[in-house]
Protein backbone atom coordinates (compact mmCIF):
# COMPACT_ATOMS: atom_id res chain seq x y z
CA UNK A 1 82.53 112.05 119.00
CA UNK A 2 84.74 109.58 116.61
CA UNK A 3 84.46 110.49 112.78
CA UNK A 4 81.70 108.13 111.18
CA UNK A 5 83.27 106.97 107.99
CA UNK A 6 80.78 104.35 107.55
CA UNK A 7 77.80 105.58 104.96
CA UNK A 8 75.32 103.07 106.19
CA UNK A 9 75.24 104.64 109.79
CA UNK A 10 75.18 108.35 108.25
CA UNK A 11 72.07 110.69 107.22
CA UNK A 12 71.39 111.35 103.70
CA UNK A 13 72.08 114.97 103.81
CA UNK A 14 75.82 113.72 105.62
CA UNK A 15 76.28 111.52 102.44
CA UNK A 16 75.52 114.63 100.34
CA UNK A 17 78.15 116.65 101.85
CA UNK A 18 80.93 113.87 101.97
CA UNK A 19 79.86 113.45 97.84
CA UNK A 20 80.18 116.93 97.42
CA UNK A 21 83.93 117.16 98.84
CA UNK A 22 86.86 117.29 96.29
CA UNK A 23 87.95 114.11 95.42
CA UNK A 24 85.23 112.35 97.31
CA UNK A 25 85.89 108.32 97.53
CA UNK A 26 83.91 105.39 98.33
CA UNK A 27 85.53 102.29 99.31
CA UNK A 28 83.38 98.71 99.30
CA UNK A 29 85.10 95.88 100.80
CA UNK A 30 84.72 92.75 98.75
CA UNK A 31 85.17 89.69 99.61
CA UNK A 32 83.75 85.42 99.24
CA UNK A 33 81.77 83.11 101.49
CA UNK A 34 83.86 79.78 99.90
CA UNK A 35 86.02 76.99 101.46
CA UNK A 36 89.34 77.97 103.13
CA UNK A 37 90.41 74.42 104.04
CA UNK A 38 89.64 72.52 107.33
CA UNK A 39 90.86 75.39 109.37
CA UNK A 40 89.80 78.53 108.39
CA UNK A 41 86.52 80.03 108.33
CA UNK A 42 84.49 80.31 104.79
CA UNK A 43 84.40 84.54 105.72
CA UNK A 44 88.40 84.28 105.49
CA UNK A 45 88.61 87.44 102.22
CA UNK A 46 85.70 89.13 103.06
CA UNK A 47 86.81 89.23 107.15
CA UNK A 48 90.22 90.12 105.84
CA UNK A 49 89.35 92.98 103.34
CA UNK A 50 87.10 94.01 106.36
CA UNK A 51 89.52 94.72 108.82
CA UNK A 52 92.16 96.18 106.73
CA UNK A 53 89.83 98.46 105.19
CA UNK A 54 88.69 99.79 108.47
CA UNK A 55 92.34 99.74 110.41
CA UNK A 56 93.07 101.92 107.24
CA UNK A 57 90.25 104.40 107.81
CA UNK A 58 90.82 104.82 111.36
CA UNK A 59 94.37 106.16 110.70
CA UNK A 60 93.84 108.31 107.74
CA UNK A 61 93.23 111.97 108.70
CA UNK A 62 90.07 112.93 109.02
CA UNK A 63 90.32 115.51 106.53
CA UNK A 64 90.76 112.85 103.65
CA UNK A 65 87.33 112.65 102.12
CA UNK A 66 86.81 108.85 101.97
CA UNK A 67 83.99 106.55 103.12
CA UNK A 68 83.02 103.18 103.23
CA UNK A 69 80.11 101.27 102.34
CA UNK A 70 79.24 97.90 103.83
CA UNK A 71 81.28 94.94 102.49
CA UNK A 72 79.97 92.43 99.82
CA UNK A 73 80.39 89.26 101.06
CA UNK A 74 79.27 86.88 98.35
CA UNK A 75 81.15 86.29 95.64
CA UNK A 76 82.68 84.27 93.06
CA UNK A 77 84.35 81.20 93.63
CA UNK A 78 83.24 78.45 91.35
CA UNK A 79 86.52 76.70 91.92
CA UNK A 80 85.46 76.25 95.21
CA UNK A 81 82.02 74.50 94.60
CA UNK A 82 82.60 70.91 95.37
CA UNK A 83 83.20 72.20 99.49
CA UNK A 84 80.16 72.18 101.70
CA UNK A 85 79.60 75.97 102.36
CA UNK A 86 81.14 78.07 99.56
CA UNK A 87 78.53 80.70 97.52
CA UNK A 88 79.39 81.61 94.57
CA UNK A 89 77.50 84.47 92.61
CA UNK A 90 77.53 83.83 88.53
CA UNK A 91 79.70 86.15 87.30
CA UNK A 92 76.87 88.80 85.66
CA UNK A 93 75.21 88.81 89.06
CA UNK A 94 78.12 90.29 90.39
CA UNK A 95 78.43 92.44 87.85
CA UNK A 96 74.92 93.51 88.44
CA UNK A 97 75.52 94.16 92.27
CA UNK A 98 78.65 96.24 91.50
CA UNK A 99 77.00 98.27 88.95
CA UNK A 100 73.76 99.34 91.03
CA UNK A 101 76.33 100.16 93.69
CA UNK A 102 78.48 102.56 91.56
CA UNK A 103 74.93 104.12 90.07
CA UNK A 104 74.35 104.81 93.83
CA UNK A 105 77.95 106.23 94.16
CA UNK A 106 77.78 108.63 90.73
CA UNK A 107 74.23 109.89 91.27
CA UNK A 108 75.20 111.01 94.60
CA UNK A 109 78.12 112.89 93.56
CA UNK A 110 81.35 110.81 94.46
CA UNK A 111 84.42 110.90 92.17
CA UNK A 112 85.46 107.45 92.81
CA UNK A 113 84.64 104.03 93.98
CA UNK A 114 87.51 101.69 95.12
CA UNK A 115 86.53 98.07 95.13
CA UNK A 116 88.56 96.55 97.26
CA UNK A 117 88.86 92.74 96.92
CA UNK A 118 90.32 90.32 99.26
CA UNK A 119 89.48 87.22 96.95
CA UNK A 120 92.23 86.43 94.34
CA UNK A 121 89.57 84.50 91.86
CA UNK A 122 87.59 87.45 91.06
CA UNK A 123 90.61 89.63 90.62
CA UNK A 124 89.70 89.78 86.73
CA UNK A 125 86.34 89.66 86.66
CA UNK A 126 86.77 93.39 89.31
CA UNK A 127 88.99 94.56 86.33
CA UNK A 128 86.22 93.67 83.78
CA UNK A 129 83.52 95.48 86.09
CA UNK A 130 85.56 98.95 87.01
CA UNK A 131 85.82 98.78 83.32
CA UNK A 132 82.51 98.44 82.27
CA UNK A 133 81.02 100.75 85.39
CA UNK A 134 83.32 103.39 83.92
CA UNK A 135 81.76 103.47 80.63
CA UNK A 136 78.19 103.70 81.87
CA UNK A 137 78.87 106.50 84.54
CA UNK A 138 81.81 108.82 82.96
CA UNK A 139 82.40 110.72 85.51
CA UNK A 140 83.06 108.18 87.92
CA UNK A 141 86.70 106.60 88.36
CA UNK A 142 86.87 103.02 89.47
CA UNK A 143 89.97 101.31 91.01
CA UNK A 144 89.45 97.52 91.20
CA UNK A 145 92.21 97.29 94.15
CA UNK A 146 93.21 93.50 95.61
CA UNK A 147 94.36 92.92 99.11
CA UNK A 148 97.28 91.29 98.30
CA UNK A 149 98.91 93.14 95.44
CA UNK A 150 98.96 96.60 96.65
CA UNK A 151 101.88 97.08 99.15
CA UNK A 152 105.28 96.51 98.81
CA UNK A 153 107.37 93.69 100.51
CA UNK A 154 104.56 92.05 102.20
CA UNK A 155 104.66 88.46 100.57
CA UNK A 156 108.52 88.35 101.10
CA UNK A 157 107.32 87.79 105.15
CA UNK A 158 106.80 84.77 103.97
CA UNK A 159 109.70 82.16 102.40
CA UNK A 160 110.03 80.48 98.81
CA UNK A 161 108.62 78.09 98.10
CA UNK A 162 105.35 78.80 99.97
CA UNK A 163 105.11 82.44 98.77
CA UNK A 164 104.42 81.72 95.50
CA UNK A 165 102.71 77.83 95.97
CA UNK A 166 100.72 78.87 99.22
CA UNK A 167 97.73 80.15 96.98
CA UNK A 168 94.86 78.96 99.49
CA UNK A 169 94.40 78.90 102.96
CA UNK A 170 97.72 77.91 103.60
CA UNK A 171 100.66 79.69 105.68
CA UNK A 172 99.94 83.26 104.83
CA UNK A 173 96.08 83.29 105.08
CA UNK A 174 96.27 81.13 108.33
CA UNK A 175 99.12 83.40 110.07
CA UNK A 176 96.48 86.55 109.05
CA UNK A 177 93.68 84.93 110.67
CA UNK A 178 95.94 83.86 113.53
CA UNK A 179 96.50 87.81 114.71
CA UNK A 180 93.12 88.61 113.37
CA UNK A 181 90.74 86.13 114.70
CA UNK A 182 92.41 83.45 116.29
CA UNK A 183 89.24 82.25 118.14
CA UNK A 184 88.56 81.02 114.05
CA UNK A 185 91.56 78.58 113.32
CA UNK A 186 91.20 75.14 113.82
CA UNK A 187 93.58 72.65 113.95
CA UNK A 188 96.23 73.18 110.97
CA UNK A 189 96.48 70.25 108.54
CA UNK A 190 99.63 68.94 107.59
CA UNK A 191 100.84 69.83 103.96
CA UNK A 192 99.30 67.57 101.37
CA UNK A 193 101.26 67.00 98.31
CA UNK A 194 99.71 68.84 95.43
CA UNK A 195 100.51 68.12 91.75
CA UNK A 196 102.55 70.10 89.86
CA UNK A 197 102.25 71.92 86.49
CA UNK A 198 104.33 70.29 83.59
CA UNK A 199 107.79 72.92 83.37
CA UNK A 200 106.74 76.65 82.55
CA UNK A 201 103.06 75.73 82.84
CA UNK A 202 101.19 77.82 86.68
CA UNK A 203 98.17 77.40 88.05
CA UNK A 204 98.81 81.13 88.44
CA UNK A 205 100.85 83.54 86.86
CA UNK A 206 102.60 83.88 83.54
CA UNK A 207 100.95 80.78 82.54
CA UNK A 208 97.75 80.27 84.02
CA UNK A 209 94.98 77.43 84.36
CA UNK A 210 91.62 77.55 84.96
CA UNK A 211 91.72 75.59 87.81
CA UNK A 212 88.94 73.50 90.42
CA UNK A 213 90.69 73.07 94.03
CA UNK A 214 89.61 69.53 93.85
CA UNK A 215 91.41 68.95 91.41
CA UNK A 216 94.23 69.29 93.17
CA UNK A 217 93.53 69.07 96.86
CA UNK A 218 91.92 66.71 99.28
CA UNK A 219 91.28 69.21 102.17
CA UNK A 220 90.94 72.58 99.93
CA UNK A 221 94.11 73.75 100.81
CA UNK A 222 96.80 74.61 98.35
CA UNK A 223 100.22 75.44 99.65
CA UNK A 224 101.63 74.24 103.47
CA UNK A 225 99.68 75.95 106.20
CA UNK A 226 102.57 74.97 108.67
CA UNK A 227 104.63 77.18 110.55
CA UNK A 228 101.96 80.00 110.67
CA UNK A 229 101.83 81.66 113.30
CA UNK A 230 100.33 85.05 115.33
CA UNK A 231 103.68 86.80 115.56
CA UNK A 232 103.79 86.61 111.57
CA UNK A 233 100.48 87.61 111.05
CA UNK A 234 100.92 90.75 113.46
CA UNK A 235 103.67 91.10 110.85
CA UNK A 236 101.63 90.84 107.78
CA UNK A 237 98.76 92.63 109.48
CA UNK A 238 100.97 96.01 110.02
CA UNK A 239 102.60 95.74 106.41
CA UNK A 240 99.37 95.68 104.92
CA UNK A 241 97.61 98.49 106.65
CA UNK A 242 100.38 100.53 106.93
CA UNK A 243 101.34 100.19 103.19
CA UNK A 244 97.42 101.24 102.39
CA UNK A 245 97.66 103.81 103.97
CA UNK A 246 99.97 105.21 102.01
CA UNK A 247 98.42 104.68 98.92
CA UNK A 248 94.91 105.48 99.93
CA UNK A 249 96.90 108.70 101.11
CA UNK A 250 98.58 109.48 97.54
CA UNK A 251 95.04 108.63 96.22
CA UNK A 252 93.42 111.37 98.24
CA UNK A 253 95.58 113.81 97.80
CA UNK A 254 95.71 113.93 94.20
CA UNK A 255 93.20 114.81 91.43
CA UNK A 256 94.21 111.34 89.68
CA UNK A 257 92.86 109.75 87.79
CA UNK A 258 91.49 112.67 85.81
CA UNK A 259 89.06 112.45 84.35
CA UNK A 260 87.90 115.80 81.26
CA UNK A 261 84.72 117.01 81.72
């Protein structure tokens, strides 16, 4: 019988002994329902968070007390409001959904709750919540973790300029999707040409705007989907899991972060 890492298909008295383990750790996938350009599907962070998230579990040793719950899908994209399709939770209903979640998670008995986010808008607003979800359950550590950010060398697969100007739905998300669900890529656009920030000013980064994707894009893509392909995805696909692995790994093996009594 395959180990069931997945609480929603488990017993209550299995969730009580997987809470009770040392170093016991949740995992909720989080993703948005929001505009990924004419090609890619509106699912695109919420399918990717998914499926790394669970390629990750199925290699870890089954020893390594971790579990996951079922992915949020909704969440908060306001930038991405002016496409048919995207949902975008106000920022304190998230906050609300995260926080009964982790209440779940600490009355049950589990040290830690990773929220792992395959959205890059709501990176903050994850920070804010782990923060604040901290604070109101102490013994609970939260580790606001985002897709992108964790393992090393994965966004040098892809060449300057587009690593750091594809920031949506362009060449990196599209070759994922390609090796993930290629049966969900429509025809790629050709690049439009997006405005650039005045010299030192970002839309992201040191110097950051607060920005709307209309603002800037015709077709809600920012950066050049062009060139993606399968084979690159495959290639971002294994860095990602495998470098997850690792650090879910150092996570579970460790008493960090401690946390007194």
């Amino acid at each position: 019988m395959k180990f069931n890492r997945r609480i929603e298909q488990l017993a209550w008295p299995a969730v009580q002994a997987a809470a009770a383990l040392r170093g016991s750790t949740l995992v909720l996938p989080i993703g948005a329902v929001e505009q990924h350009g004419p090609h890619l599907p509106l699912g695109t962070d919420f399918l990717f968070a998914e499926a790394v998230v669970d390629q990750v579990l199925e290699r870890l040793p089954t020893q390594l007390p971790v579990w996951r719950l079922p992915a949020q899908n909704y969440g908060f994209s306001p930038e991405h409001l002016d496409f048919p399709g995207t949902v975008s939770l106000p920022a304190e209903a998230m906050l609300t959904n995260l926080k009964a979640v982790a209440a779940m998670a600490a009355k049950a008995g589990f040290q830690r709750l990773v929220l792992f986010n395959g959205h890059g808008g709501q990176i903050g607003l994850l920070q804010v919540a782990a923060r604040e979800i901290q604070q109101q359950n102490p013994h609970l550590a939260v580790l606001p973790w985002f897709l992108w950010s964790g393992p090393a060398g994965v966004l040098e697969v892809i060449a300057e300029p587009e690593r750091s100007q594809g920031l949506h739905a362009a060449r990196l998300e599209t070759s994922l999707m390609l090796a993930l669900y290629p049966e969900l890529v429509g025809p790629i656009p050709a690049a439009e040409e997006l405005p650039k920030p005045p010299g030192g000013l970002s839309l992201e980064g040191a110097v950051p705007t607060a920005w709307n994707t209309h603002w800037i894009s015709n077709n809600g893509v920012v950066g050049n989907p062009c060139g993606a392909n399968a084979a690159e995805g495959k290639v971002l696909l294994e860095l990602l899991v495998q470098g997850w692995c690792e650090l879910f790994q150092v996570l579970l093996q460790s008493n960090w972060p401690q946390i007194p009594e």
